[in-house]
C-alpha atoms as a PDB file:
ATOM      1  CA  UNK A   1     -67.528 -69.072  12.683  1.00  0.00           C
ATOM      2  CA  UNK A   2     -71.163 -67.565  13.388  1.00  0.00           C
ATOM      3  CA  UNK A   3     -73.715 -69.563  15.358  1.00  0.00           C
ATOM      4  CA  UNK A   4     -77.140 -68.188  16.276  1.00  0.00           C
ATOM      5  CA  UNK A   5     -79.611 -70.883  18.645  1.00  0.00           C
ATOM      6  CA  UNK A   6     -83.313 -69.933  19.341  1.00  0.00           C
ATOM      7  CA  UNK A   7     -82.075 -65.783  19.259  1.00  0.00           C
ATOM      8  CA  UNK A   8     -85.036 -63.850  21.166  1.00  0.00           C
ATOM      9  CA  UNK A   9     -84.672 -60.168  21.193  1.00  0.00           C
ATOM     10  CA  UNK A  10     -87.547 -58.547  22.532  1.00  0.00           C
ATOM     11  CA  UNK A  11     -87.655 -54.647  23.484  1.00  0.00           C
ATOM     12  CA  UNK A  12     -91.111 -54.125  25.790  1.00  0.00           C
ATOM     13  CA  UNK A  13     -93.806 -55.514  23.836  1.00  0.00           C
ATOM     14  CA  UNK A  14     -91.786 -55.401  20.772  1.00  0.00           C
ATOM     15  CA  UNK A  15     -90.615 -58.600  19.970  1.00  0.00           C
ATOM     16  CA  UNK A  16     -87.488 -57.695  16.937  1.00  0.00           C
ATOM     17  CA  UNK A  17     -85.977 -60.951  16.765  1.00  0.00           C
ATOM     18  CA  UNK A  18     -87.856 -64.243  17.003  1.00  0.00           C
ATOM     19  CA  UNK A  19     -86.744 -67.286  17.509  1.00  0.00           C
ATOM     20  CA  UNK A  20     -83.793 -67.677  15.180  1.00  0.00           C
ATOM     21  CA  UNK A  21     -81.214 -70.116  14.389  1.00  0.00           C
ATOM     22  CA  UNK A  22     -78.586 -70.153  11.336  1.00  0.00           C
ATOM     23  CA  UNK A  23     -74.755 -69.928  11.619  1.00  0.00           C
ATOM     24  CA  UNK A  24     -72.424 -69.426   8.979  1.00  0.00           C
ATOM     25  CA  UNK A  25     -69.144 -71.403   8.499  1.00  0.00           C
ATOM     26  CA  UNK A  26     -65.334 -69.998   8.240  1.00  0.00           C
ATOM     27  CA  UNK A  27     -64.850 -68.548   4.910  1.00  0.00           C
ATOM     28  CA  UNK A  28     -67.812 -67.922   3.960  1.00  0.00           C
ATOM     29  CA  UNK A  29     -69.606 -64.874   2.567  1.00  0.00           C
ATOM     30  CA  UNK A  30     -72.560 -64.797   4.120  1.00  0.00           C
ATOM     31  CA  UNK A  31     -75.709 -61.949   3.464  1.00  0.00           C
ATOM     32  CA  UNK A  32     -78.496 -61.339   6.138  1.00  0.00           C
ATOM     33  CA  UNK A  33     -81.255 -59.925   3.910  1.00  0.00           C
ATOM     34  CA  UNK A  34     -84.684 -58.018   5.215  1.00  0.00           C
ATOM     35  CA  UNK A  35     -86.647 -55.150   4.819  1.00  0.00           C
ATOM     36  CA  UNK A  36     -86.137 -52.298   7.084  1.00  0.00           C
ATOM     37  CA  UNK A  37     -87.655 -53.081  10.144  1.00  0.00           C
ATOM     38  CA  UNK A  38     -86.652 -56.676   9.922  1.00  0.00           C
ATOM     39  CA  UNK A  39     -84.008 -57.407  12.447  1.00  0.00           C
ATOM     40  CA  UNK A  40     -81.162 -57.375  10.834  1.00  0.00           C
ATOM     41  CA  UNK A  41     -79.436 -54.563  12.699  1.00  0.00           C
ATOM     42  CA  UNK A  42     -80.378 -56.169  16.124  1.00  0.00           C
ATOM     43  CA  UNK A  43     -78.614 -59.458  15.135  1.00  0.00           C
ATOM     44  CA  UNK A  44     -75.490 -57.557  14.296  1.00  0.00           C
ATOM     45  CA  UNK A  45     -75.630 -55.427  17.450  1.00  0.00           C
ATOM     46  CA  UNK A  46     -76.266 -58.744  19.468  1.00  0.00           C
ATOM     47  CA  UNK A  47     -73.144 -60.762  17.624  1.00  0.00           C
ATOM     48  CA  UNK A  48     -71.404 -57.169  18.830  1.00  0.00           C
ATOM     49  CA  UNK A  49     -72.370 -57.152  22.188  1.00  0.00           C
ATOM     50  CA  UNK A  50     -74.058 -53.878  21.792  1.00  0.00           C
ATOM     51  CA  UNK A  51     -77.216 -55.187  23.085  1.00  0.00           C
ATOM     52  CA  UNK A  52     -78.271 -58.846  24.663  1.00  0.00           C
ATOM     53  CA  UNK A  53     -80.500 -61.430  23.832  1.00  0.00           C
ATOM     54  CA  UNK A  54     -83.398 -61.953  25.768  1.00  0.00           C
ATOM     55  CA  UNK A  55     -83.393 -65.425  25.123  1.00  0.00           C
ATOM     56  CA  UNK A  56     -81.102 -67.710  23.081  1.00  0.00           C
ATOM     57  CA  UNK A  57     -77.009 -67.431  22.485  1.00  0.00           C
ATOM     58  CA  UNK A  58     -75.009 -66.348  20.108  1.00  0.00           C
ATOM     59  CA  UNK A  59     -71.237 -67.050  19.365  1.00  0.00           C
ATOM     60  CA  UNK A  60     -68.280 -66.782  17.396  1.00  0.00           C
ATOM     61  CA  UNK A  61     -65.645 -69.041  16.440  1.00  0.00           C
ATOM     62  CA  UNK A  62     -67.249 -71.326  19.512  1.00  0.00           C
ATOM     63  CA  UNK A  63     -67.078 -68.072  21.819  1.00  0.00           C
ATOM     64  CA  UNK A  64     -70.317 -66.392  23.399  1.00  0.00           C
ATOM     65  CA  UNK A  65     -70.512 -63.066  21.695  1.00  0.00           C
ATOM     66  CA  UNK A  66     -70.996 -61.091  25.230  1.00  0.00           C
ATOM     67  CA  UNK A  67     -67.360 -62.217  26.030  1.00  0.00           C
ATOM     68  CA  UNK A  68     -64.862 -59.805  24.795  1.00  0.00           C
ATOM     69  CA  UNK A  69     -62.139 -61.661  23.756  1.00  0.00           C
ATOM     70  CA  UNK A  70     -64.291 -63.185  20.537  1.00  0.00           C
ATOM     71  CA  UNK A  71     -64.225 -59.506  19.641  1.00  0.00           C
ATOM     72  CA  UNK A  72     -60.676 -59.762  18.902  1.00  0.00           C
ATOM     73  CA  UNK A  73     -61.289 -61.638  15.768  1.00  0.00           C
ATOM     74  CA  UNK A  74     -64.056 -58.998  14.143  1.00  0.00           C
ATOM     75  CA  UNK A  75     -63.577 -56.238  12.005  1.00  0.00           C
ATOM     76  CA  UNK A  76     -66.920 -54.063  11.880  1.00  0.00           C
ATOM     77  CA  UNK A  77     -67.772 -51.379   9.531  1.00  0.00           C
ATOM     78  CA  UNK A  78     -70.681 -49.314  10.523  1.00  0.00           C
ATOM     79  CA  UNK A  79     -73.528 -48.362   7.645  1.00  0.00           C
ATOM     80  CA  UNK A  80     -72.995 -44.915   8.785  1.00  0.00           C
ATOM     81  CA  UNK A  81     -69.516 -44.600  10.434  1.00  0.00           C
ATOM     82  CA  UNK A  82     -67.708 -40.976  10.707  1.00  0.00           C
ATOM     83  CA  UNK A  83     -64.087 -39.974  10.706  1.00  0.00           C
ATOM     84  CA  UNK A  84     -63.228 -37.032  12.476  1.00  0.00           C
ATOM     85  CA  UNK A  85     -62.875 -34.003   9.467  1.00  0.00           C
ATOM     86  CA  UNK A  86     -59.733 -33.065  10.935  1.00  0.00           C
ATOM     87  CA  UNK A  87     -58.029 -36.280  10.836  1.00  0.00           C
ATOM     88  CA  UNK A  88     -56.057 -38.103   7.812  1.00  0.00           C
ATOM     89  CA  UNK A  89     -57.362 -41.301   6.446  1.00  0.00           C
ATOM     90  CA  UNK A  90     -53.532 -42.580   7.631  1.00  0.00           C
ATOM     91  CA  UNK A  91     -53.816 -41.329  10.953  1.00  0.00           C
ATOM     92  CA  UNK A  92     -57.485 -42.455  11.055  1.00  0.00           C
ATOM     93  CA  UNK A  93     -55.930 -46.083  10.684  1.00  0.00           C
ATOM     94  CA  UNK A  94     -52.824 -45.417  12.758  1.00  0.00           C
ATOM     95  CA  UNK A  95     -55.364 -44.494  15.653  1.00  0.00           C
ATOM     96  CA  UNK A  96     -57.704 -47.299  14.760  1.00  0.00           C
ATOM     97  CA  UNK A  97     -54.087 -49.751  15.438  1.00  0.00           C
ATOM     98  CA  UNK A  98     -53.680 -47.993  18.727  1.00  0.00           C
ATOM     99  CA  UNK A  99     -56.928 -48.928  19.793  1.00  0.00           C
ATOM    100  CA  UNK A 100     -56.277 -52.458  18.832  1.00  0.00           C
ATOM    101  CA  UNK A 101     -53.029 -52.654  20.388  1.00  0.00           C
ATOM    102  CA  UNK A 102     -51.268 -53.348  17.228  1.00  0.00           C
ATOM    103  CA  UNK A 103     -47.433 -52.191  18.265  1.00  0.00           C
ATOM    104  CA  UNK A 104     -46.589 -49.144  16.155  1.00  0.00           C
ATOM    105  CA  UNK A 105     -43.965 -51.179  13.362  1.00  0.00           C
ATOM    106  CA  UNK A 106     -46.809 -53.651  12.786  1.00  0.00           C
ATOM    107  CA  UNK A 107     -48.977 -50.852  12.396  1.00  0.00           C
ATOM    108  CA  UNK A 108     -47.730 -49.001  10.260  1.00  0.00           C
ATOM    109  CA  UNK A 109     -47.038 -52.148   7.749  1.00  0.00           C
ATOM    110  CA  UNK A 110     -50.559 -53.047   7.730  1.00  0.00           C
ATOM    111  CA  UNK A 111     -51.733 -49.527   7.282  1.00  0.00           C
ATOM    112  CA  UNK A 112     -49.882 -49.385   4.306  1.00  0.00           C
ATOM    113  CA  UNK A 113     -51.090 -53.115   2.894  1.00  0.00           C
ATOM    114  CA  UNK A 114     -54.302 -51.302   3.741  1.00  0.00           C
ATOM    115  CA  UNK A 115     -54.365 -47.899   1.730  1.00  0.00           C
ATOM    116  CA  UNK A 116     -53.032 -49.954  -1.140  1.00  0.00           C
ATOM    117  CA  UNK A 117     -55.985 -53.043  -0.831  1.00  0.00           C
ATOM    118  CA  UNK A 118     -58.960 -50.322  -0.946  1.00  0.00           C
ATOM    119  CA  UNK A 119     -57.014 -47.893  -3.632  1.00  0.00           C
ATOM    120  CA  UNK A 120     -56.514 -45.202  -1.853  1.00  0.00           C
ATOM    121  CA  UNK A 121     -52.798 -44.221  -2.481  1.00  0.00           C
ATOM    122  CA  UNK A 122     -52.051 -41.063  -2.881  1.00  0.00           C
ATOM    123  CA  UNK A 123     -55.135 -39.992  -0.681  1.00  0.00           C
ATOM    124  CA  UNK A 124     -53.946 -40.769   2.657  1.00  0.00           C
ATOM    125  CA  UNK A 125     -52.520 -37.893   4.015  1.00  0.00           C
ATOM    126  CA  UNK A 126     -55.589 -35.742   2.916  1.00  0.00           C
ATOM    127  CA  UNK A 127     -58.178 -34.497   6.284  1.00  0.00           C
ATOM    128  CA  UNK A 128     -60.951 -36.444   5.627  1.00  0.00           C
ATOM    129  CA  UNK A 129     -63.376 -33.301   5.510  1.00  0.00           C
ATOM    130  CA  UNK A 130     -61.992 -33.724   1.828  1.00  0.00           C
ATOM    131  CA  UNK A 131     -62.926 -36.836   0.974  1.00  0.00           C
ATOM    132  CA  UNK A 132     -66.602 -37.875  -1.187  1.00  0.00           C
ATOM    133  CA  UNK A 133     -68.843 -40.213   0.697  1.00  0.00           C
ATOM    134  CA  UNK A 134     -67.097 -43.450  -1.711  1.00  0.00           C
ATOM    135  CA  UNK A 135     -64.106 -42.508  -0.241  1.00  0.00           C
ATOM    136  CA  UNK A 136     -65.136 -42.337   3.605  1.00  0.00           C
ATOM    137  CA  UNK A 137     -66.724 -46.260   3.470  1.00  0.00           C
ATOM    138  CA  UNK A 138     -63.248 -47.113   1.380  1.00  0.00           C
ATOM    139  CA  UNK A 139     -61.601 -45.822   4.449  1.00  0.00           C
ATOM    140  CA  UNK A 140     -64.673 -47.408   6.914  1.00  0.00           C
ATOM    141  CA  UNK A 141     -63.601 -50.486   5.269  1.00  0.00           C
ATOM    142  CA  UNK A 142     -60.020 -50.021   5.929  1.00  0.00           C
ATOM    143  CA  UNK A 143     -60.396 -49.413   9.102  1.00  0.00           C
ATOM    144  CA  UNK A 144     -62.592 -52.861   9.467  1.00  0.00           C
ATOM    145  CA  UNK A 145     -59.675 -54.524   8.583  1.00  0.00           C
ATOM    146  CA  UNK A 146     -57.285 -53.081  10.838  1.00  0.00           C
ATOM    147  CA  UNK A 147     -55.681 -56.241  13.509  1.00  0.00           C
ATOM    148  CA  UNK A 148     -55.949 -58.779  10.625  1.00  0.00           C
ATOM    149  CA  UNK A 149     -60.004 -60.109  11.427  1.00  0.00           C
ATOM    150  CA  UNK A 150     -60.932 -63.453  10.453  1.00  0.00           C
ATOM    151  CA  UNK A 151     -64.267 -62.176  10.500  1.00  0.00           C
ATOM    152  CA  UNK A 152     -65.980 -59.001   8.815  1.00  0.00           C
ATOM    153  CA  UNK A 153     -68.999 -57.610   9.204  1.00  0.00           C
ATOM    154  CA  UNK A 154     -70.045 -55.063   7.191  1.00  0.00           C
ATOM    155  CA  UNK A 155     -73.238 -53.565   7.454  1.00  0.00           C
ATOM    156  CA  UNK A 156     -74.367 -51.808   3.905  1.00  0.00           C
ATOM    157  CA  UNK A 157     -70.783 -51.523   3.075  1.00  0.00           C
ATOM    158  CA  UNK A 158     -71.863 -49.668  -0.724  1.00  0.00           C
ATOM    159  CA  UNK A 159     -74.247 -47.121   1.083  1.00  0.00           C
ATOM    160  CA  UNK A 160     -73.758 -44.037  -0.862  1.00  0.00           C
ATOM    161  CA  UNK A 161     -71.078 -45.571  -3.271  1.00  0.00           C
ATOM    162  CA  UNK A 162     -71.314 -44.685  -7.274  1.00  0.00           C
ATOM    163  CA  UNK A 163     -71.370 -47.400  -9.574  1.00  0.00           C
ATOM    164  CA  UNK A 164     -67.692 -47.639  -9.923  1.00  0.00           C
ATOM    165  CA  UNK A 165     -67.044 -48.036  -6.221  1.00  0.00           C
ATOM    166  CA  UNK A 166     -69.633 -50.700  -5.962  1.00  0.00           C
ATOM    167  CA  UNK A 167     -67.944 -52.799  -8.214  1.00  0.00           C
ATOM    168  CA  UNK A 168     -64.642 -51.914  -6.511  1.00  0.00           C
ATOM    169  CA  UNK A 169     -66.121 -52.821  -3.616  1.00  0.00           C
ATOM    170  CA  UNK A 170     -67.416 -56.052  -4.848  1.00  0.00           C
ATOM    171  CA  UNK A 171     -63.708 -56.889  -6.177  1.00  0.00           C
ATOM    172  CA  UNK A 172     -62.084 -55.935  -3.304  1.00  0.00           C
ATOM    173  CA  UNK A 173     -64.725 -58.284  -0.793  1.00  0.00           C
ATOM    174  CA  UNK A 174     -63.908 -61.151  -3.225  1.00  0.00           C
ATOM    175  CA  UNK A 175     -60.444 -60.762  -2.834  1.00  0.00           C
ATOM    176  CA  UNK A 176     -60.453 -60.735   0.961  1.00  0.00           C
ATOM    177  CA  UNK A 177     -63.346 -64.079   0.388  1.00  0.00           C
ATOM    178  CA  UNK A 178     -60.581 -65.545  -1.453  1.00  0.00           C
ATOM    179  CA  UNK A 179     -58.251 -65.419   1.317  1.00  0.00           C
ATOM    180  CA  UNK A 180     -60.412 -67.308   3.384  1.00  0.00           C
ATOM    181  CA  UNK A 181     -61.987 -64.189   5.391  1.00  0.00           C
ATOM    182  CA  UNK A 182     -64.946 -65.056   6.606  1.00  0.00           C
ATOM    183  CA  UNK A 183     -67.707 -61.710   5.517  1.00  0.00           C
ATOM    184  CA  UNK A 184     -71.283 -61.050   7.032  1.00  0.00           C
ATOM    185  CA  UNK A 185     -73.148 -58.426   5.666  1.00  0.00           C
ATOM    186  CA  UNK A 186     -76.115 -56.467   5.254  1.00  0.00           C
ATOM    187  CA  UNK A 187     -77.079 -54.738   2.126  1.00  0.00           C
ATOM    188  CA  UNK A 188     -80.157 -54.073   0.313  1.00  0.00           C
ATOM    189  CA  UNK A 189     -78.352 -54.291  -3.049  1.00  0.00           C
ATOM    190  CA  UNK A 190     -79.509 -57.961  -3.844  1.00  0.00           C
ATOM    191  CA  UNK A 191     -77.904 -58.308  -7.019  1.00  0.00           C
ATOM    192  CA  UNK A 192     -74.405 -57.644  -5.731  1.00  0.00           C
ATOM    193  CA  UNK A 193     -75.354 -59.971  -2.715  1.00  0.00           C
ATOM    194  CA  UNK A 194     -75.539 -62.284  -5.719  1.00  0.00           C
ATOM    195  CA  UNK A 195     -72.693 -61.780  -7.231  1.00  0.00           C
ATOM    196  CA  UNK A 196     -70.283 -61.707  -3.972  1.00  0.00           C
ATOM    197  CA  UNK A 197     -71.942 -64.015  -1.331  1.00  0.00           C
ATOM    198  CA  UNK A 198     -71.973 -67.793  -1.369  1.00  0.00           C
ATOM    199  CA  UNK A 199     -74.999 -68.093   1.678  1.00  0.00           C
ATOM    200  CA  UNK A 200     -77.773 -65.894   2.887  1.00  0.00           C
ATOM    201  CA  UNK A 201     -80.666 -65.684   4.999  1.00  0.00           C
ATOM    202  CA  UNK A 202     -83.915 -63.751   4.572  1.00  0.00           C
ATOM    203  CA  UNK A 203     -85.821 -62.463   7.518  1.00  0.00           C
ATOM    204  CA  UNK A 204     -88.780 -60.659   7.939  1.00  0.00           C
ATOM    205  CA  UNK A 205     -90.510 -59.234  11.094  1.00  0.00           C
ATOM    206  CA  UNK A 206     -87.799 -60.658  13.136  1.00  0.00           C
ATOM    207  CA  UNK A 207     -88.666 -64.480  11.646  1.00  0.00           C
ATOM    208  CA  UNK A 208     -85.982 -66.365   9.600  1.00  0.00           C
ATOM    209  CA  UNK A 209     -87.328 -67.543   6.251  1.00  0.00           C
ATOM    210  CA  UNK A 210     -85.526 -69.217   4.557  1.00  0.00           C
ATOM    211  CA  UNK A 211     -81.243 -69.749   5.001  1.00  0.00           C
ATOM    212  CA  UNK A 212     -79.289 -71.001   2.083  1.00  0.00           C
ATOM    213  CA  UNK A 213     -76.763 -71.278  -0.468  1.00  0.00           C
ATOM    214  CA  UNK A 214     -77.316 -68.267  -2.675  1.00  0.00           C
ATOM    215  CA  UNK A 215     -77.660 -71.399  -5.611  1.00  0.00           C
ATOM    216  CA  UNK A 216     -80.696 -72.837  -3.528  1.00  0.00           C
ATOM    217  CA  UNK A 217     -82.545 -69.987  -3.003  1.00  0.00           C
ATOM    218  CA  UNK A 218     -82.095 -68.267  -6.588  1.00  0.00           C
ATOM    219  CA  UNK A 219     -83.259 -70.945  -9.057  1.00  0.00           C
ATOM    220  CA  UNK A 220     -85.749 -72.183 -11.753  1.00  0.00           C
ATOM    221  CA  UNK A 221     -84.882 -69.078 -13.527  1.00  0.00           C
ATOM    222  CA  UNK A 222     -85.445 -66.495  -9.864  1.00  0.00           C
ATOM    223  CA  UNK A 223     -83.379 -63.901  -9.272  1.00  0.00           C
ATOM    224  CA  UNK A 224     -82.628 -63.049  -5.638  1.00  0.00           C
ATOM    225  CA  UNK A 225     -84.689 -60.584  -5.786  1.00  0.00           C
ATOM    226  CA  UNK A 226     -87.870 -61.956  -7.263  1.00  0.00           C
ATOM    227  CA  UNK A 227     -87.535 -64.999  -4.332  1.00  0.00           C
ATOM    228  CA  UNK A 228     -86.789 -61.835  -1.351  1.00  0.00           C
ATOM    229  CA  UNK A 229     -90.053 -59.981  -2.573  1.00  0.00           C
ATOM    230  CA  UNK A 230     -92.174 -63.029  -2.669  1.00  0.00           C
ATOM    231  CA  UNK A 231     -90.979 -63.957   0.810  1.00  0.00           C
ATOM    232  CA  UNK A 232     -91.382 -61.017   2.216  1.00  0.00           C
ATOM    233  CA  UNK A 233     -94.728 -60.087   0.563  1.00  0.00           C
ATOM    234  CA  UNK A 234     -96.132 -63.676   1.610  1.00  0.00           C
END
């Protein structure tokens, strides 16, 4: 589904991504983990065509990402997205389907598959100048899956969540992985990266360390997090 080759992303003298190469397969749910200041946004905004390589290619489902008709297939929720205040979480959606395209019957059918898959019934006719900062990504997330993607990705989709809508979070990404949706994410909440995703890859200063099943790179009694800090520490 994802394929990076050789990615080279340098700004100036900066060089932010260096050099690397990992792809992640259909279905999959797949974590890019890092530090701040690793890359991780850059790849993201490079497989969105929000910025270009400098050297290397990337693609999706066989389609270089700079071509806009791979876009098609990707929902994308932003770490810090915004819905107008004055707007409805249902006519945030409905206007999120016009920008798709989605004709209006078809719309409406998955916007209400939608309010129902992130729990939000009952909700979505409030102005979103109501709603807590759980219920905004809930709504980010919705949004993300407006057009039926075959690919997500979600960048820190619990930012700012409380413990309960982590773990509805968590159920609701393992429902869509079960599916067959195919997930990318970044998060810096390595045990639910754990618990949800079956890959990941750990960079650092814009270098890929190590990519893996979640199985491989957690083991001999390691945690996630005890192999990410002793990567990134060196």
């Amino acid at each position: 589904m994802i394929e990076l080759k050789n990615v080279i992303k340098r700004y100036g003298s900066l060089t932010a991504v260096d050099d690397v190469s990992f792809s992640v397969m259909a279905g999959e749910c797949f974590a890019l983990l890092g530090p701040n200041g690793a890359g991780k946004t850059t790849i993201v905004k490079m497989l969105l065509d929000f910025t270009r390589p400098t050297a290397g290619s990337l693609s999706i489902g066989g389609i270089p990402s700079f071509r806009a008709e791979c876009r098609s297939a990707i929902g994308y929720l932003a770490e810090n997205h915004h819905i107008p205040p004055y707007l409805t979480g249902w006519q945030y959606l409905l206007r999120c389907a016009e920008l798709l395209d989605v004709c209006r019957s078809d719309a409406v059918d998955q916007c209400r598959r939608i309010v129902e898959l992130i729990g939000m019934q009952g909700r979505e006719n409030t102005t979103a100048g109501t709603y807590s900062k759980g219920m905004m990504q809930r709504f980010g997330l919705g949004a993300a899956l407006v057009g039926e993607p075959k690919l997500l990705i979600l960048d820190e989709p619990t930012s700012g969540l409380d413990p309960i809508g982590i773990r509805e979070t968590r159920q609701l990404l393992e429902s869509l992985k079960e599916q067959g949706m195919t997930i990318f994410l970044n998060s810096h909440l390595l045990s639910e990266v754990e618990k949800i995703c079956d890959t990941a890859a750990i960079i650092n200063r814009g270098t890929l360390l190590v990519k893996d099943s979640i199985s491989a790179i957690a083991k001999d009694g390691d945690t996630l997090e005890d192999v990410f800090v002793r990567l990134v520490k060196g």
